[in-house]
PDB file of N, CA and C in Angstrom:
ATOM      1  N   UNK A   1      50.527  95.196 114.114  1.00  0.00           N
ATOM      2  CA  UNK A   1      50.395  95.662 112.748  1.00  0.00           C
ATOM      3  C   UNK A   1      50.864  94.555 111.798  1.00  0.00           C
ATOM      4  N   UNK A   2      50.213  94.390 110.780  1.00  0.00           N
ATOM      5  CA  UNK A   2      50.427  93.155 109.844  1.00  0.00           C
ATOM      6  C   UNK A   2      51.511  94.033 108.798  1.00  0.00           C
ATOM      7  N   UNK A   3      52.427  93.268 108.702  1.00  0.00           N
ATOM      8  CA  UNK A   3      53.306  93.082 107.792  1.00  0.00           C
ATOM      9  C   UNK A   3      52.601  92.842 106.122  1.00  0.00           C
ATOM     10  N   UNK A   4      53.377  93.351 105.401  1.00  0.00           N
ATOM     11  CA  UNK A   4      53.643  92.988 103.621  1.00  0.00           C
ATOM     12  C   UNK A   4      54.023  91.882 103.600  1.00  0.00           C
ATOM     13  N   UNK A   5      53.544  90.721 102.798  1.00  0.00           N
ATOM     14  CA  UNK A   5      53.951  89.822 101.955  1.00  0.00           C
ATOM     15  C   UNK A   5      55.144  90.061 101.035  1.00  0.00           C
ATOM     16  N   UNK A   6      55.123  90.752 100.633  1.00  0.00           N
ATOM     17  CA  UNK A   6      56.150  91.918  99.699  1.00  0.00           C
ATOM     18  C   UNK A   6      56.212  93.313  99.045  1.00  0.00           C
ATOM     19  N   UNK A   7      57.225  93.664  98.855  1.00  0.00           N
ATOM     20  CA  UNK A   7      57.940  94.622  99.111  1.00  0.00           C
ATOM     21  C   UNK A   7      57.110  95.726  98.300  1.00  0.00           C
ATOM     22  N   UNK A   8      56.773  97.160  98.931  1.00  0.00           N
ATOM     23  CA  UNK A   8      55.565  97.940  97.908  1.00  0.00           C
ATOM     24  C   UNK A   8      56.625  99.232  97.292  1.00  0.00           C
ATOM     25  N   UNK A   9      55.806  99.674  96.406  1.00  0.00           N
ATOM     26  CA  UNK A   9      56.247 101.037  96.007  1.00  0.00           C
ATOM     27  C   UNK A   9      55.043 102.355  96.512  1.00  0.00           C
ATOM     28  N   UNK A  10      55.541 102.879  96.872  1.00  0.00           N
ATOM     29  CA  UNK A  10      54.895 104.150  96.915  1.00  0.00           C
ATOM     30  C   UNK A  10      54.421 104.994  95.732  1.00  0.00           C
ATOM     31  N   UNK A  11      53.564 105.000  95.604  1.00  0.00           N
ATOM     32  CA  UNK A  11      53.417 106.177  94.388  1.00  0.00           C
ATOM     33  C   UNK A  11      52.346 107.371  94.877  1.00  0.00           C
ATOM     34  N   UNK A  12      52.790 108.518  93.921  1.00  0.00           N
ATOM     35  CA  UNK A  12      51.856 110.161  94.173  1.00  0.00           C
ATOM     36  C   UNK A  12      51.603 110.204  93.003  1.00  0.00           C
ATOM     37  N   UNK A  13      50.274 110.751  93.391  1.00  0.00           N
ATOM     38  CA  UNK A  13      50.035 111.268  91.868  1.00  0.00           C
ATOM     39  C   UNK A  13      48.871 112.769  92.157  1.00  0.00           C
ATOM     40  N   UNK A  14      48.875 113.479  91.189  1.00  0.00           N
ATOM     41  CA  UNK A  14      48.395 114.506  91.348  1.00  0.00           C
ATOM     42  C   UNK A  14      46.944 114.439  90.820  1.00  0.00           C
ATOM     43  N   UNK A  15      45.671 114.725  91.884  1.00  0.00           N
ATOM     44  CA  UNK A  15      44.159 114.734  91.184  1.00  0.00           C
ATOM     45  C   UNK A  15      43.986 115.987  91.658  1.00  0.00           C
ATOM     46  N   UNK A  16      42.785 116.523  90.797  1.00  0.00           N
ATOM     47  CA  UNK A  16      42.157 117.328  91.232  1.00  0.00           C
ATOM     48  C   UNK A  16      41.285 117.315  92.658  1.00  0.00           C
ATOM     49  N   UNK A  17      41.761 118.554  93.849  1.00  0.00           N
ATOM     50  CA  UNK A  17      40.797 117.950  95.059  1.00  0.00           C
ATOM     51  C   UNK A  17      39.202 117.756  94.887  1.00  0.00           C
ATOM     52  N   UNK A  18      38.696 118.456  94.716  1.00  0.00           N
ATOM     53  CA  UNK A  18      37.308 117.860  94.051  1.00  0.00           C
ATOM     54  C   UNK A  18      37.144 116.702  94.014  1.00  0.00           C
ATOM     55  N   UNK A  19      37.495 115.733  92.708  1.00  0.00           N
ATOM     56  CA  UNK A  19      37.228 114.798  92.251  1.00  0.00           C
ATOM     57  C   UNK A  19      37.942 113.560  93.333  1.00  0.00           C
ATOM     58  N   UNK A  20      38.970 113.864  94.078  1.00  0.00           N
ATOM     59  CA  UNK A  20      39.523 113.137  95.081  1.00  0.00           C
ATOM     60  C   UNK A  20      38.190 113.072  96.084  1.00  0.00           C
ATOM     61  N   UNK A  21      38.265 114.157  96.389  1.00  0.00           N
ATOM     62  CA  UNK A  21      36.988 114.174  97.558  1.00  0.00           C
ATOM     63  C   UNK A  21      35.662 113.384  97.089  1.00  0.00           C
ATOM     64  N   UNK A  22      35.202 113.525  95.929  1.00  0.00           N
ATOM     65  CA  UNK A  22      33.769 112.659  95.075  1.00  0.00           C
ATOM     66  C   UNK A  22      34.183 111.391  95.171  1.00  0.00           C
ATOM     67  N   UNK A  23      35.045 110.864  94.539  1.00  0.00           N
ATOM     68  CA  UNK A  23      35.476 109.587  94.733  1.00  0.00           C
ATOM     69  C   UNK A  23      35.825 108.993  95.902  1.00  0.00           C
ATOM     70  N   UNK A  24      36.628 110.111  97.031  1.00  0.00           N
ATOM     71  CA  UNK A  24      36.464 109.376  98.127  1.00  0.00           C
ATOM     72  C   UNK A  24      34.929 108.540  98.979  1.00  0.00           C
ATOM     73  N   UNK A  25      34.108 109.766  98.591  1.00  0.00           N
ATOM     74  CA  UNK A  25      32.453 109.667  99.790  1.00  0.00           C
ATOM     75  C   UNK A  25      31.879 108.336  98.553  1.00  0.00           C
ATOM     76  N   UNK A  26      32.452 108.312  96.723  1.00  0.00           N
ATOM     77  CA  UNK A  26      31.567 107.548  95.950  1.00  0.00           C
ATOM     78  C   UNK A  26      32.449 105.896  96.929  1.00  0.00           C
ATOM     79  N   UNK A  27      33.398 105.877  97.352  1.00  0.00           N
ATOM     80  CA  UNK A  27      34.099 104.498  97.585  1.00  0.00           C
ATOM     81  C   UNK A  27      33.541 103.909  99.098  1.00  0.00           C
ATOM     82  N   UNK A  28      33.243 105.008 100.170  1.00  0.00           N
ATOM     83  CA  UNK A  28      33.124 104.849 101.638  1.00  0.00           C
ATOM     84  C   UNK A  28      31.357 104.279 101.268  1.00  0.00           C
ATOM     85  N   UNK A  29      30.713 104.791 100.558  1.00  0.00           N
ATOM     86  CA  UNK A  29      28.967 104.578 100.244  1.00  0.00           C
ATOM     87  C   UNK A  29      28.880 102.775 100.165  1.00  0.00           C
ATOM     88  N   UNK A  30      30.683 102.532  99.384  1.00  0.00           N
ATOM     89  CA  UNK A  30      30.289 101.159  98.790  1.00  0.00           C
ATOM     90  C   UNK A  30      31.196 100.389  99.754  1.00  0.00           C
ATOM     91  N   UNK A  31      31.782 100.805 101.078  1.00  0.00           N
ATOM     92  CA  UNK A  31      32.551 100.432 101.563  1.00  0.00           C
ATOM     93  C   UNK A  31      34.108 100.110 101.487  1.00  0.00           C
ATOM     94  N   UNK A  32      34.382 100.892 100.755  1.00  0.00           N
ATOM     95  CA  UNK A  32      36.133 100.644 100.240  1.00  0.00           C
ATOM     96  C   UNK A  32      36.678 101.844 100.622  1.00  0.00           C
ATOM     97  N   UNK A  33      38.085 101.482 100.254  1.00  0.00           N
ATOM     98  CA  UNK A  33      39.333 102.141 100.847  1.00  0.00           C
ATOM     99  C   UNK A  33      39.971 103.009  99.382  1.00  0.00           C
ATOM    100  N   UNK A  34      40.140 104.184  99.630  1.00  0.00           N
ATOM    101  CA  UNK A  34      40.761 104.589  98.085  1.00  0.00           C
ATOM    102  C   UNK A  34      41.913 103.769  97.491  1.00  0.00           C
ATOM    103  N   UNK A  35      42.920 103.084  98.827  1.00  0.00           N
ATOM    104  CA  UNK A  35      44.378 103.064  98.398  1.00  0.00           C
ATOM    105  C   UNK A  35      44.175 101.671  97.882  1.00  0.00           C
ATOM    106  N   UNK A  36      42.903 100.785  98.616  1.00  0.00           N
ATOM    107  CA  UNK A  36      43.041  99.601  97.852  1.00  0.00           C
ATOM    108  C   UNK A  36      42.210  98.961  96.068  1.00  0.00           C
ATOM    109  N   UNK A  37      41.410 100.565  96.277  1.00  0.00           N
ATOM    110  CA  UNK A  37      40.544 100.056  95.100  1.00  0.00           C
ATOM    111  C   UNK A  37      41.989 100.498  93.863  1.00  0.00           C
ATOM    112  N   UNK A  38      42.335 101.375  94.307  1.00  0.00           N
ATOM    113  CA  UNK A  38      43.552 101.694  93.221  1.00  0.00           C
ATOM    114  C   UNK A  38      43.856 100.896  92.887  1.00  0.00           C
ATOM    115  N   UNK A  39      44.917 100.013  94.255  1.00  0.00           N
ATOM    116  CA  UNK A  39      45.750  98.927  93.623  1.00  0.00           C
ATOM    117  C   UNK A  39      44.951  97.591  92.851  1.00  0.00           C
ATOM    118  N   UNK A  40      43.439  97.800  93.683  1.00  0.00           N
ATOM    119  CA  UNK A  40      42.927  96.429  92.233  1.00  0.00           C
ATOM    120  C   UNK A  40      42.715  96.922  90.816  1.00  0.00           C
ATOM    121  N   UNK A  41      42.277  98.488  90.553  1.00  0.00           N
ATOM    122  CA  UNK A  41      42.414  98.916  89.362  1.00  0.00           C
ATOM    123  C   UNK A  41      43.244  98.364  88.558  1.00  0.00           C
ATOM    124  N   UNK A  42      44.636  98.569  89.008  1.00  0.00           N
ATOM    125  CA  UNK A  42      46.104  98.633  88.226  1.00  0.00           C
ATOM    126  C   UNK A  42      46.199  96.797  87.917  1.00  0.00           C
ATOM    127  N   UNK A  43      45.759  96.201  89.190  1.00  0.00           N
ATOM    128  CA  UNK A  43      46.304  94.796  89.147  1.00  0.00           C
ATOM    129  C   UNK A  43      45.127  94.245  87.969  1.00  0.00           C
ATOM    130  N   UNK A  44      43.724  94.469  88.021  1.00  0.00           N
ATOM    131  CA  UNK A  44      43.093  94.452  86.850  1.00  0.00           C
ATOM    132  C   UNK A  44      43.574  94.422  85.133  1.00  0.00           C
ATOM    133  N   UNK A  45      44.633  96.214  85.395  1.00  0.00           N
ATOM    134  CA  UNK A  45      44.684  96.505  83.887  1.00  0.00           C
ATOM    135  C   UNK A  45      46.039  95.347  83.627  1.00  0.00           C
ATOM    136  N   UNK A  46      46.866  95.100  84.478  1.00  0.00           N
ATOM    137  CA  UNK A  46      47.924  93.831  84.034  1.00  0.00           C
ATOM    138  C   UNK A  46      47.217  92.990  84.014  1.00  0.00           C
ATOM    139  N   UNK A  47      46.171  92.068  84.665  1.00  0.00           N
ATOM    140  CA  UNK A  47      45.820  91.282  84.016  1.00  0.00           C
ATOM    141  C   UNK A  47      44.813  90.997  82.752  1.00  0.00           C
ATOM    142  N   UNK A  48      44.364  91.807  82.435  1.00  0.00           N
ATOM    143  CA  UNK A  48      43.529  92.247  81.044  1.00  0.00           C
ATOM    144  C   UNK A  48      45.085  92.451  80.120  1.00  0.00           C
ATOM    145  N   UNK A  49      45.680  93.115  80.426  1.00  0.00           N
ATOM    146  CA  UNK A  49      46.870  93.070  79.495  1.00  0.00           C
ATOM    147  C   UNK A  49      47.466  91.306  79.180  1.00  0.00           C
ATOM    148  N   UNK A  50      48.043  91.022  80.126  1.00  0.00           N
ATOM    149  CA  UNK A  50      48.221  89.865  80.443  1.00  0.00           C
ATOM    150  C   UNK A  50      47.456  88.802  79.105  1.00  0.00           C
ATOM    151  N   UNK A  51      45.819  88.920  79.102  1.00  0.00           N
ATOM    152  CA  UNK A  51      44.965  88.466  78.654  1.00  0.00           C
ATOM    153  C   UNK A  51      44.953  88.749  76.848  1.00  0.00           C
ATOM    154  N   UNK A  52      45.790  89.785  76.562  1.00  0.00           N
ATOM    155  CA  UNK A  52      45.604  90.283  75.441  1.00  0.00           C
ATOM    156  C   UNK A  52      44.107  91.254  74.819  1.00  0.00           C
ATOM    157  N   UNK A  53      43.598  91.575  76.297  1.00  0.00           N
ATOM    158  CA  UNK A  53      42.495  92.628  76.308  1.00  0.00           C
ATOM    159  C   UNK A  53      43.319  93.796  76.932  1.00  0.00           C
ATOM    160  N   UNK A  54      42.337  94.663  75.898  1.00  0.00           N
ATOM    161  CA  UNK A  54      42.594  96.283  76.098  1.00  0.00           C
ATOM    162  C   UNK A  54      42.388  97.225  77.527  1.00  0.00           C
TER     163      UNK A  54
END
């Protein structure tokens, strides 16, 4: 099992199951993983922040 580079946080968050489930089958169609498209979401919105975009 591969190890972290560094150190993670866990986070929960509450969705509606529905829309969990849609988004899951919309991510597997395009080949992705829910937990990682998240984390590029987030790493996206810091760097658009970062950028001084909204």
């Amino acid at each position: 099992m591969a190890r972290e580079s560094e150190e993670m946080q866990s986070v929960t968050i509450r969705v509606p199951k529905e829309l969990y489930a849609e988004y899951k089958v919309a991510l597997m169609e395009q080949g992705k993983i829910v937990t990682y498209d998240i984390r590029k979401y987030m790493n996206d919105v810091v760097e658009n922040h970062k950028k001084g975009q909204k």
